[in-house]
N, C-alpha and C. Protein backbone atom coordinates (compact mmCIF):
# COMPACT_ATOMS: atom_id res chain seq x y z
N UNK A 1 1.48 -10.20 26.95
CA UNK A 1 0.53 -9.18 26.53
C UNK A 1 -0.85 -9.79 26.29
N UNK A 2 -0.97 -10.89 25.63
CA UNK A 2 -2.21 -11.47 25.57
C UNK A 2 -2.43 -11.71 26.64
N UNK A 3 -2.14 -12.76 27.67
CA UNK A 3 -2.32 -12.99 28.62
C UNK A 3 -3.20 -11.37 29.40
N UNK A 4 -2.54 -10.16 29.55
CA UNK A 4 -3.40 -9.18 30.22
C UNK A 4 -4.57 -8.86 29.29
N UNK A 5 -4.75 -9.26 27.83
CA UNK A 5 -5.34 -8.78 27.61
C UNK A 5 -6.99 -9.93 27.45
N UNK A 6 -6.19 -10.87 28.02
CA UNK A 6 -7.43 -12.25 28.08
C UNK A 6 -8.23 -11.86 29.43
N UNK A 7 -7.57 -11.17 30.60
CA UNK A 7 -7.69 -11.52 31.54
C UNK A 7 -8.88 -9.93 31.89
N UNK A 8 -8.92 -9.55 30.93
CA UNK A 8 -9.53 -8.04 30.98
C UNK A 8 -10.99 -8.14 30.80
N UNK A 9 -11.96 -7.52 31.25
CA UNK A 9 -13.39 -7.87 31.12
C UNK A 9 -13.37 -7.13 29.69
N UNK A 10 -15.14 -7.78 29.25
CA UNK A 10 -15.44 -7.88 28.11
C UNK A 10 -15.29 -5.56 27.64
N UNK A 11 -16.14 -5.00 28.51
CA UNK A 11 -16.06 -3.73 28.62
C UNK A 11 -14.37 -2.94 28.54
N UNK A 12 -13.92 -3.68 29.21
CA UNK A 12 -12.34 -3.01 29.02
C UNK A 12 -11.50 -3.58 28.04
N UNK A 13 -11.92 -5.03 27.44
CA UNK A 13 -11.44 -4.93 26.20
C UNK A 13 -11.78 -3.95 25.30
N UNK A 14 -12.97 -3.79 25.12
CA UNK A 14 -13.51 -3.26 23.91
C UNK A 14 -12.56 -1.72 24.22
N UNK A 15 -12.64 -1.30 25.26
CA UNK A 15 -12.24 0.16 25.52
C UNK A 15 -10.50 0.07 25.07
N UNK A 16 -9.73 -0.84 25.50
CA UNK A 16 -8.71 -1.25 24.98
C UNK A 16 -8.23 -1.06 23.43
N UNK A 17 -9.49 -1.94 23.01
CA UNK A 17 -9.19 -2.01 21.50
C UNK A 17 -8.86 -0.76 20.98
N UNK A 18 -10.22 -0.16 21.29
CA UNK A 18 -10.28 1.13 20.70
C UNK A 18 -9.38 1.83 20.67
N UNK A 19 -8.89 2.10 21.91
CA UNK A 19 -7.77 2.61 22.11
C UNK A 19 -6.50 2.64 21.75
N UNK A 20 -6.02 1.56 21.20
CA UNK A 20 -5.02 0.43 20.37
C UNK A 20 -5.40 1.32 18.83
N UNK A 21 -6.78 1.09 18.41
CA UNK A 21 -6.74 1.74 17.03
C UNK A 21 -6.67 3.34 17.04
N UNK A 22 -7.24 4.29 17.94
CA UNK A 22 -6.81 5.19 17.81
C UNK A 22 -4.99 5.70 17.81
N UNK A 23 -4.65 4.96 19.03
CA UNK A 23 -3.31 5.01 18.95
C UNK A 23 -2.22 4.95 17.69
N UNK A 24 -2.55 3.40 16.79
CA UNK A 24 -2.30 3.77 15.41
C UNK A 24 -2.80 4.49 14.37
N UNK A 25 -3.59 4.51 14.35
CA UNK A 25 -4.38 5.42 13.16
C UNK A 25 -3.88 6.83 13.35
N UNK A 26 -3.16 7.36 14.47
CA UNK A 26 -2.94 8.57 14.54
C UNK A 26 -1.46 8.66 14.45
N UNK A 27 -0.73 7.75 14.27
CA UNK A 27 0.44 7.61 13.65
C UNK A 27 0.61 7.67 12.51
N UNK A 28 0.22 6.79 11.73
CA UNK A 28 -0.42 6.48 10.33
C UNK A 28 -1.76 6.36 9.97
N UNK A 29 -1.99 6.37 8.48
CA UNK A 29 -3.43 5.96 8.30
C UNK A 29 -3.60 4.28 8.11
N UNK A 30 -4.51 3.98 8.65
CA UNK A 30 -4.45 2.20 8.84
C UNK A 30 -5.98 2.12 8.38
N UNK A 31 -5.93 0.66 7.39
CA UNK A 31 -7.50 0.30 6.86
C UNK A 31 -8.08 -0.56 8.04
N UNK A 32 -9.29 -0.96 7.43
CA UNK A 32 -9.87 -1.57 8.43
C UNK A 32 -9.18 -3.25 8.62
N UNK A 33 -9.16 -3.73 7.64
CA UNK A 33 -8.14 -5.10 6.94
C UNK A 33 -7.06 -5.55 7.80
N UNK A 34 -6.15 -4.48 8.10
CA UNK A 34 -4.89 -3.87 8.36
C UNK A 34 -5.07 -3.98 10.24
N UNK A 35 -6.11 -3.32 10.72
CA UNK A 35 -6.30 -3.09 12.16
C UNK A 35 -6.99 -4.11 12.42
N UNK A 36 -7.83 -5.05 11.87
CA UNK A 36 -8.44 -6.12 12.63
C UNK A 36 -7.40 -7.33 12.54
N UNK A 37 -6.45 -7.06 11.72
CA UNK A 37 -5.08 -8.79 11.57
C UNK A 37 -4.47 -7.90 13.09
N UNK A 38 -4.09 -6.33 13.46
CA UNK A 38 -3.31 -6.19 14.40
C UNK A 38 -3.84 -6.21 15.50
N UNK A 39 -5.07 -6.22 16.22
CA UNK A 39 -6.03 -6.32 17.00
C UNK A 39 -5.74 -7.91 17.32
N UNK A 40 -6.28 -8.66 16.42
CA UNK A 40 -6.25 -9.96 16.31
C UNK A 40 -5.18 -10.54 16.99
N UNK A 41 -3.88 -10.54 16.36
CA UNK A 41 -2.87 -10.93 16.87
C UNK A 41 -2.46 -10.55 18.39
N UNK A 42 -2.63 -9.05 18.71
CA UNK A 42 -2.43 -8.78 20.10
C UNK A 42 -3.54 -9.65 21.15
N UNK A 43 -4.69 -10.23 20.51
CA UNK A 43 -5.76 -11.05 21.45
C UNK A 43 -6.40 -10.43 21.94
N UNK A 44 -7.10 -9.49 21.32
CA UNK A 44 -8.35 -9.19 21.73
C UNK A 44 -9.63 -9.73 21.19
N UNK A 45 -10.67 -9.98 21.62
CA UNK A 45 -11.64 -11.01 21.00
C UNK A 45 -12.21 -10.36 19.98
N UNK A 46 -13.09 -11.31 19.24
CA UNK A 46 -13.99 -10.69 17.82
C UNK A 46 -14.87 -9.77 18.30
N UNK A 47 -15.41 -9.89 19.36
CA UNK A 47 -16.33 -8.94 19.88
C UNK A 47 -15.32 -7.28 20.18
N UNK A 48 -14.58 -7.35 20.74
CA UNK A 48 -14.03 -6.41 21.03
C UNK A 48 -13.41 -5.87 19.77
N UNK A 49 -12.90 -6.85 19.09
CA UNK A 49 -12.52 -6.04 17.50
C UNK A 49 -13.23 -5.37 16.72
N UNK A 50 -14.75 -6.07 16.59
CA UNK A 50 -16.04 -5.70 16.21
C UNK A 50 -16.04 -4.14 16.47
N UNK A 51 -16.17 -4.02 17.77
CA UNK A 51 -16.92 -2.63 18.44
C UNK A 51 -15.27 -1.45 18.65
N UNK A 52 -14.26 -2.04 18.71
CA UNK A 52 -13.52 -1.12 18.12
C UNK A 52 -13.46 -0.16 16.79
N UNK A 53 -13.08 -1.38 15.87
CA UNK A 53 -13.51 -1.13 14.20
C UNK A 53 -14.40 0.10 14.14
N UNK A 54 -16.11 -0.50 14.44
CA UNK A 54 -17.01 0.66 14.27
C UNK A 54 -17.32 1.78 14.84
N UNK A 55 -16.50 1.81 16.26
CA UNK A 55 -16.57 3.24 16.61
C UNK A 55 -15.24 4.07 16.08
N UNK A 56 -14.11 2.76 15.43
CA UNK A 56 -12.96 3.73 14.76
C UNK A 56 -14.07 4.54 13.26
N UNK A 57 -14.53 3.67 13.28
CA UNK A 57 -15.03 4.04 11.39
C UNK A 57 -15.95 5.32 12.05
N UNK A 58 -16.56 5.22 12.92
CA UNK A 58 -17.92 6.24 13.26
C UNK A 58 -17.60 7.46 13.62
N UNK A 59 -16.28 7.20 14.31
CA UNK A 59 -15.56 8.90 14.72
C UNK A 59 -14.58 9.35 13.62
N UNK A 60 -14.28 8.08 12.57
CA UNK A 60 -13.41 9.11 11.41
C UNK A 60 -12.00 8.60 11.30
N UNK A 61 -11.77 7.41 12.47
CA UNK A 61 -10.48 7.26 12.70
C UNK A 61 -9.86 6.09 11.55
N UNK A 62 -10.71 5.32 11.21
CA UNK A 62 -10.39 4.70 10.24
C UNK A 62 -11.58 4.33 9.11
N UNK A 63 -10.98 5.07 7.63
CA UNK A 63 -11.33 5.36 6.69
C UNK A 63 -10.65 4.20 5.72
N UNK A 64 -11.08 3.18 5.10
CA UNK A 64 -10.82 2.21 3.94
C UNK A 64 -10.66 3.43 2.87
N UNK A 65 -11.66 3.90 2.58
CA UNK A 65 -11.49 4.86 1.28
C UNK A 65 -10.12 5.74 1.25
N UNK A 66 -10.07 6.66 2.14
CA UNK A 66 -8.92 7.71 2.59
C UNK A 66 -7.88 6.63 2.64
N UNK A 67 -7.69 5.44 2.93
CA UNK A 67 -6.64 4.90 3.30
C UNK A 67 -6.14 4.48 1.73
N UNK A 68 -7.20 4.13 0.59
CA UNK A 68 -6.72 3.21 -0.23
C UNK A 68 -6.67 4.91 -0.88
N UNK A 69 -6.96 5.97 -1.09
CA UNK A 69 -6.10 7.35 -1.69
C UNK A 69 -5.15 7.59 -1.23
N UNK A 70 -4.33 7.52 0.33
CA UNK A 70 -3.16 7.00 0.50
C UNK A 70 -2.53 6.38 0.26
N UNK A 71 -2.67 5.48 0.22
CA UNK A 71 -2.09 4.36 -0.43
C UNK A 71 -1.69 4.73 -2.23
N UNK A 72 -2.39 4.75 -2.68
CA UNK A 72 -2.25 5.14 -4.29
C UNK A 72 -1.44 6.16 -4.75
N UNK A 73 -1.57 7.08 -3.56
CA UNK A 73 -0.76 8.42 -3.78
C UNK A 73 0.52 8.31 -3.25
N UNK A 74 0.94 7.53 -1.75
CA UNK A 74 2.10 7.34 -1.64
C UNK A 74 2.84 6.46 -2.81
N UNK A 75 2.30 5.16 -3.41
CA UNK A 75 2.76 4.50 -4.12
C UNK A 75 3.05 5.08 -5.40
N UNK A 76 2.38 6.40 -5.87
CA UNK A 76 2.74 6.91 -7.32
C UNK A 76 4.19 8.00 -6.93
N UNK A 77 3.89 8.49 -5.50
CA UNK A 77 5.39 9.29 -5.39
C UNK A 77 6.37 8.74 -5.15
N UNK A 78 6.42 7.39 -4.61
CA UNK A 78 7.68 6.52 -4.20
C UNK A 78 8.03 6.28 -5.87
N UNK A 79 7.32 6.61 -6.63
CA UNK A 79 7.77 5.73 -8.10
C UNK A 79 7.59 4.32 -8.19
N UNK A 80 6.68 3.84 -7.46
CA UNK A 80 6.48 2.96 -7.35
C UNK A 80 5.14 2.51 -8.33
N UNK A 81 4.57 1.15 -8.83
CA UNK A 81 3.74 0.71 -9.29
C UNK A 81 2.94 0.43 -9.03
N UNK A 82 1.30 0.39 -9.21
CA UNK A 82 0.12 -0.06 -8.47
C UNK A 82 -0.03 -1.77 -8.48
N UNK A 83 0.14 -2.40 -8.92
CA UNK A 83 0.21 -4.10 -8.77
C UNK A 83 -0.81 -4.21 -7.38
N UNK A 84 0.81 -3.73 -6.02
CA UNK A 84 0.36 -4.11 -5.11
C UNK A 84 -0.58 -3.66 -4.46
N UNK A 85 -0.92 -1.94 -4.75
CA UNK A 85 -1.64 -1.51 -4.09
C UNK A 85 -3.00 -2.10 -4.70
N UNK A 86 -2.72 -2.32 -5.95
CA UNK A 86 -4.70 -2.72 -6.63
C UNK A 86 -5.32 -4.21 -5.90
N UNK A 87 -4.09 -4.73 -5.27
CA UNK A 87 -4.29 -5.83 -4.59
C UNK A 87 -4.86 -6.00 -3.08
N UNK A 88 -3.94 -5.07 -2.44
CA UNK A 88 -4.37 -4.78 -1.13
C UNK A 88 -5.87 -3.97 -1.29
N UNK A 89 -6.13 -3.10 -2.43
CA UNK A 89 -7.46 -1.98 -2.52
C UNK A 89 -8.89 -3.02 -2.28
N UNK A 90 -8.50 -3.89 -3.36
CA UNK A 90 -9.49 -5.09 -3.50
C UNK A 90 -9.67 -5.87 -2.44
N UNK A 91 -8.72 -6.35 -1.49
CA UNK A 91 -9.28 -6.84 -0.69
C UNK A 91 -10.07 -6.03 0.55
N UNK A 92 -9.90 -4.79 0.12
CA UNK A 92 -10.63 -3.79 1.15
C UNK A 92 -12.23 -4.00 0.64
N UNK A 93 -12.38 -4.44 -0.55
CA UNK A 93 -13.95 -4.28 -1.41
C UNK A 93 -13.86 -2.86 -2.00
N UNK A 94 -12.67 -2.19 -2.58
CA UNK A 94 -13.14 -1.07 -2.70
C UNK A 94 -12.63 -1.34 -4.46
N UNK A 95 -13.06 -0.93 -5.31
CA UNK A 95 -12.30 -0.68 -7.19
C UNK A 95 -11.55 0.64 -6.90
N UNK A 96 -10.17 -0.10 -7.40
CA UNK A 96 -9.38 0.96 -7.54
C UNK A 96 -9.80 2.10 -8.42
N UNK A 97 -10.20 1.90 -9.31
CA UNK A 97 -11.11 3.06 -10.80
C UNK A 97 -11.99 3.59 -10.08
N UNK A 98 -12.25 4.15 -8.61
CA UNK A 98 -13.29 4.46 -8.57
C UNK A 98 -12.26 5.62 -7.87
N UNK A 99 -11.31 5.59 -6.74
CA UNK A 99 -10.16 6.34 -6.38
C UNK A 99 -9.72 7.85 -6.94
N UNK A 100 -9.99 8.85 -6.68
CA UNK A 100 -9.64 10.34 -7.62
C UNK A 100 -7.85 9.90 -7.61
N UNK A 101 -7.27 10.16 -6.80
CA UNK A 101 -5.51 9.54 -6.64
C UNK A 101 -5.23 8.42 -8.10
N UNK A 102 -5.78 7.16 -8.11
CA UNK A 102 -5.82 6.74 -9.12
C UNK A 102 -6.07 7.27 -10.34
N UNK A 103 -6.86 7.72 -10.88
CA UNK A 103 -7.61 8.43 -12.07
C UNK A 103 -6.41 9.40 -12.11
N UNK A 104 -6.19 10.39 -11.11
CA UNK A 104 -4.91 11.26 -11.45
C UNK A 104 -3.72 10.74 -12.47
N UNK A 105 -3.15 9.23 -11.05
CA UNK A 105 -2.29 8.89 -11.94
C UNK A 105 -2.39 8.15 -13.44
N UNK A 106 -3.71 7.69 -13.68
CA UNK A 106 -3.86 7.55 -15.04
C UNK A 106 -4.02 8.44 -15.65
N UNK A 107 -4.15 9.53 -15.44
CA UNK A 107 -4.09 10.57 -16.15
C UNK A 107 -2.77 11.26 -16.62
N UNK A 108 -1.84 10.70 -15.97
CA UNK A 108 -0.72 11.61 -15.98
C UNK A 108 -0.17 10.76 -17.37
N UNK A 109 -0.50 9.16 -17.76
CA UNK A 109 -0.28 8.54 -19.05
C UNK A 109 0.59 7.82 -18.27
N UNK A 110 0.84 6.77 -19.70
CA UNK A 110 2.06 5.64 -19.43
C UNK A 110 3.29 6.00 -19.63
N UNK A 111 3.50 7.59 -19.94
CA UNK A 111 4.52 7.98 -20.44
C UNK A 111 5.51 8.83 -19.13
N UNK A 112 4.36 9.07 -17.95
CA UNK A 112 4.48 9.17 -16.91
C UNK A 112 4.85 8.18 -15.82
N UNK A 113 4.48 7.03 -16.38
CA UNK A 113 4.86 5.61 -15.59
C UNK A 113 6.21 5.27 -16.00
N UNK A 114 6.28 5.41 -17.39
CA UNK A 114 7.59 4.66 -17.91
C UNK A 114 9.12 5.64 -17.33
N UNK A 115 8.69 6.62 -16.93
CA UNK A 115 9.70 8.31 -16.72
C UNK A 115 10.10 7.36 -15.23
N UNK A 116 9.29 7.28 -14.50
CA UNK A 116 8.89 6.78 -13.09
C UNK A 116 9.94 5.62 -12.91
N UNK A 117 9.37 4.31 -13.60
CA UNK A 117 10.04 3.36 -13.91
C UNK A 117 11.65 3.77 -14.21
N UNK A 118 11.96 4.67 -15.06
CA UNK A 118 13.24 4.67 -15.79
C UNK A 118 14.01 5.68 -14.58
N UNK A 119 13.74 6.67 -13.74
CA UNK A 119 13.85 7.31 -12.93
C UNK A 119 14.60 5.99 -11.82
N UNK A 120 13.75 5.17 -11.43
CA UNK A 120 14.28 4.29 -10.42
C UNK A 120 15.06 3.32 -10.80
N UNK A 121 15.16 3.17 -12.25
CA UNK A 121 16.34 2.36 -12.42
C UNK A 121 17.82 3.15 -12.32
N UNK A 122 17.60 4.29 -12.92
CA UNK A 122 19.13 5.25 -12.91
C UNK A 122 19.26 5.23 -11.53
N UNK A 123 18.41 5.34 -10.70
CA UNK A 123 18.94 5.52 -8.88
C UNK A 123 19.94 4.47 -8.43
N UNK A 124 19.54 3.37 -9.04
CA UNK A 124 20.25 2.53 -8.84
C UNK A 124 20.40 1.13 -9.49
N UNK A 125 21.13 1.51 -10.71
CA UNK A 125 21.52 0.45 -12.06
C UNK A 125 21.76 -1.21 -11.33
N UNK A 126 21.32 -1.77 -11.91
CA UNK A 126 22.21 -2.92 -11.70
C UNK A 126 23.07 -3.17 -12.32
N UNK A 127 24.02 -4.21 -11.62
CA UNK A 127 25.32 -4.73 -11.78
C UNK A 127 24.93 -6.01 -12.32
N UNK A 128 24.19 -7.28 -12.59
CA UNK A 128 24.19 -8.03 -13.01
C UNK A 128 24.39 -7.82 -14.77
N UNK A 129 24.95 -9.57 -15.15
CA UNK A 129 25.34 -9.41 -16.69
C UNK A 129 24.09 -9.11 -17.03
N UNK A 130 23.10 -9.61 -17.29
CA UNK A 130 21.55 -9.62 -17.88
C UNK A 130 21.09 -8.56 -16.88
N UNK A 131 21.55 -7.34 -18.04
CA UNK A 131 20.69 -5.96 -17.01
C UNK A 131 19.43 -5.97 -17.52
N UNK A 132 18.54 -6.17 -19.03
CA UNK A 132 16.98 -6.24 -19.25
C UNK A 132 16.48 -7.17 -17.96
N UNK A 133 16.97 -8.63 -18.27
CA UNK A 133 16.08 -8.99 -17.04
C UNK A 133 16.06 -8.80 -15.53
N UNK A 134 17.45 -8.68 -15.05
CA UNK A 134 17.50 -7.96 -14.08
C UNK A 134 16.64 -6.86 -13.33
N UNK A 135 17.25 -5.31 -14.33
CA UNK A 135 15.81 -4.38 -14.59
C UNK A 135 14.56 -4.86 -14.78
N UNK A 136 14.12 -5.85 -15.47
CA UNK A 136 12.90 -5.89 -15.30
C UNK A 136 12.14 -6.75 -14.03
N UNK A 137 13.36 -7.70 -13.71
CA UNK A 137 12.66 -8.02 -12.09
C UNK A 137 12.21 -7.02 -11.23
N UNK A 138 13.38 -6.00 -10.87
CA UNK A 138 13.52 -4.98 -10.25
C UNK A 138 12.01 -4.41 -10.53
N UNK A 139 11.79 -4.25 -11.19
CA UNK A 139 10.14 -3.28 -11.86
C UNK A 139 9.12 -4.27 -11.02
N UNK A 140 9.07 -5.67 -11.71
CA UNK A 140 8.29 -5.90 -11.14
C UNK A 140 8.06 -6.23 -9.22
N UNK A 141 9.47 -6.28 -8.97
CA UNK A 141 9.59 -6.10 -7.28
C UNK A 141 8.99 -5.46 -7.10
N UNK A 142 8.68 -3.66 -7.80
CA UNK A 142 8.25 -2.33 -7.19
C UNK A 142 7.18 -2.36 -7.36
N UNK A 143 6.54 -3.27 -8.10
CA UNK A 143 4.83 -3.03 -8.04
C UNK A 143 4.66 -2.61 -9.65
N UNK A 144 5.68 -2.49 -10.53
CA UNK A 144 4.80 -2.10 -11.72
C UNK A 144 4.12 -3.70 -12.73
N UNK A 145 3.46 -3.33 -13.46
CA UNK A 145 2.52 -4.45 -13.89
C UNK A 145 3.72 -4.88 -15.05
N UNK A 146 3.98 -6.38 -15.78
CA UNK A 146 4.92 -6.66 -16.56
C UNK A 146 4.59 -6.13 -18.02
N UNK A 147 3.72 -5.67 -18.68
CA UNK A 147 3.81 -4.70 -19.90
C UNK A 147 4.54 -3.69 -19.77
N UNK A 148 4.30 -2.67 -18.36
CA UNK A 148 5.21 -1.26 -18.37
C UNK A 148 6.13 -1.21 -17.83
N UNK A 149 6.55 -2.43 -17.44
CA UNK A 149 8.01 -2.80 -16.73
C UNK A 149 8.78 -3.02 -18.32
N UNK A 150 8.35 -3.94 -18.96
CA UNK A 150 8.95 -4.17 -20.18
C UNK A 150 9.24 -2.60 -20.89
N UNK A 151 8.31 -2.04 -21.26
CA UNK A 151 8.73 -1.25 -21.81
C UNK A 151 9.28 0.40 -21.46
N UNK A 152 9.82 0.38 -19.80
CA UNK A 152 9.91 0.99 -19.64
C UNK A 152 11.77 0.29 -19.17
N UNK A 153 12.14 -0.68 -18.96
CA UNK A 153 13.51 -1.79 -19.41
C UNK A 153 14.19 -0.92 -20.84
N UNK A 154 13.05 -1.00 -22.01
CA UNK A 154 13.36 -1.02 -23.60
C UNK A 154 14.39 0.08 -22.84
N UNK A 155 13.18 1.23 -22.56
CA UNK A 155 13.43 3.16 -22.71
C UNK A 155 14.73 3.26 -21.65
N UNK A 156 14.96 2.70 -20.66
CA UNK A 156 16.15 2.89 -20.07
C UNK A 156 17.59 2.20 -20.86
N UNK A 157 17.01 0.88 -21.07
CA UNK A 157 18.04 0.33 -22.12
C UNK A 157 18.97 1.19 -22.83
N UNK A 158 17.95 1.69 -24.16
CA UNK A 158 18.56 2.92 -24.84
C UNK A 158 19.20 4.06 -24.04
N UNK A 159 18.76 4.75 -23.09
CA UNK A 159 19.25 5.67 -22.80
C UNK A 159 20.98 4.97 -22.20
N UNK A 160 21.05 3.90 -21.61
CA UNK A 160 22.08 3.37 -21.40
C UNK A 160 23.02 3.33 -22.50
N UNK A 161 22.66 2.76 -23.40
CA UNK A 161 23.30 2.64 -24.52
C UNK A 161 23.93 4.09 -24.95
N UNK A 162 23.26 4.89 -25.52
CA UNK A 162 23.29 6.38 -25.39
C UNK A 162 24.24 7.09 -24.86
N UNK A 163 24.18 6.90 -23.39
CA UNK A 163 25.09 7.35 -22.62
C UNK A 163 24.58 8.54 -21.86
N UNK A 164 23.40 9.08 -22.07
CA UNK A 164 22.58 9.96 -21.47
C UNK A 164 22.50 10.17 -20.39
């Protein structure tokens, strides 16, 4: 694949590229970050990545912003934690606090995170002896930050105990 795509003039790369990003972006939403590592790897040159990129960004096809409110919003319905997404956001250059999706989910409270958290542990309890730390690996696997992993461990704990 590289190979045809080395062998392609400078004009039909670029047309290539483009083409490559529309192709994904209309599958999914893809950042800019995201499409120049997959560009890259398939071998198309910097130039051609260049002039892909900005006619994706110029016609609409790829949006950093829209992508990192995707992102935030899929990650709060999976029940999942922002960790990773505030990680990937940043390397876009964008502050997560600036995000309406974000602000939502801070809005919804930590009491909304911890429900979230405790929600995905009942889906699927662990079996290890040391279920706190266990559970709380598990949390932090999913992306939640280690304060509301902890205390969202405590709140399932009890309900375990309980029998709830």
């Amino acid at each position: 694949m590289k190979d045809d795509i080395a062998s392609l003039s400078a004009v039909e790369q670029r047309d290539a590229a483009f083409a490559k990003v529309l192709r994904s972006a209309s599958a999914a939403e893809q950042s800019s970050v995201r499409m120049r590592q997959k560009l890259s790897r398939a071998g198309y040159s910097d130039d051609a990545i260049d002039f892909a990129l900005q006619k994706a960004v110029r016609v609409g096809a790829i949006d950093d912003e829209r992508y990192a409110e995707c992102l935030v919003r899929s990650h709060a319905l999976a029940g999942k934690g922002m960790e990773f997404a505030k990680r990937e956001i940043a390397a876009l250059g964008l502050c997560i606090d600036d995000l309406i999706a974000y602000q939502e989910y801070q809005q919804a409270g930590e009491e909304a995170q911890i429900e979230a958290a405790c929600d995905l542990l009942s889906r699927r309890p662990t079996r290890a002896k040391d279920k706190r730390a266990a559970a709380f690996r598990k949390l932090l696997a999913k992306g939640y930050s280690a304060p509301l992993a902890s205390k969202a461990v405590s709140v399932w704990l009890e309900t375990q105990d309980i029998g709830v």
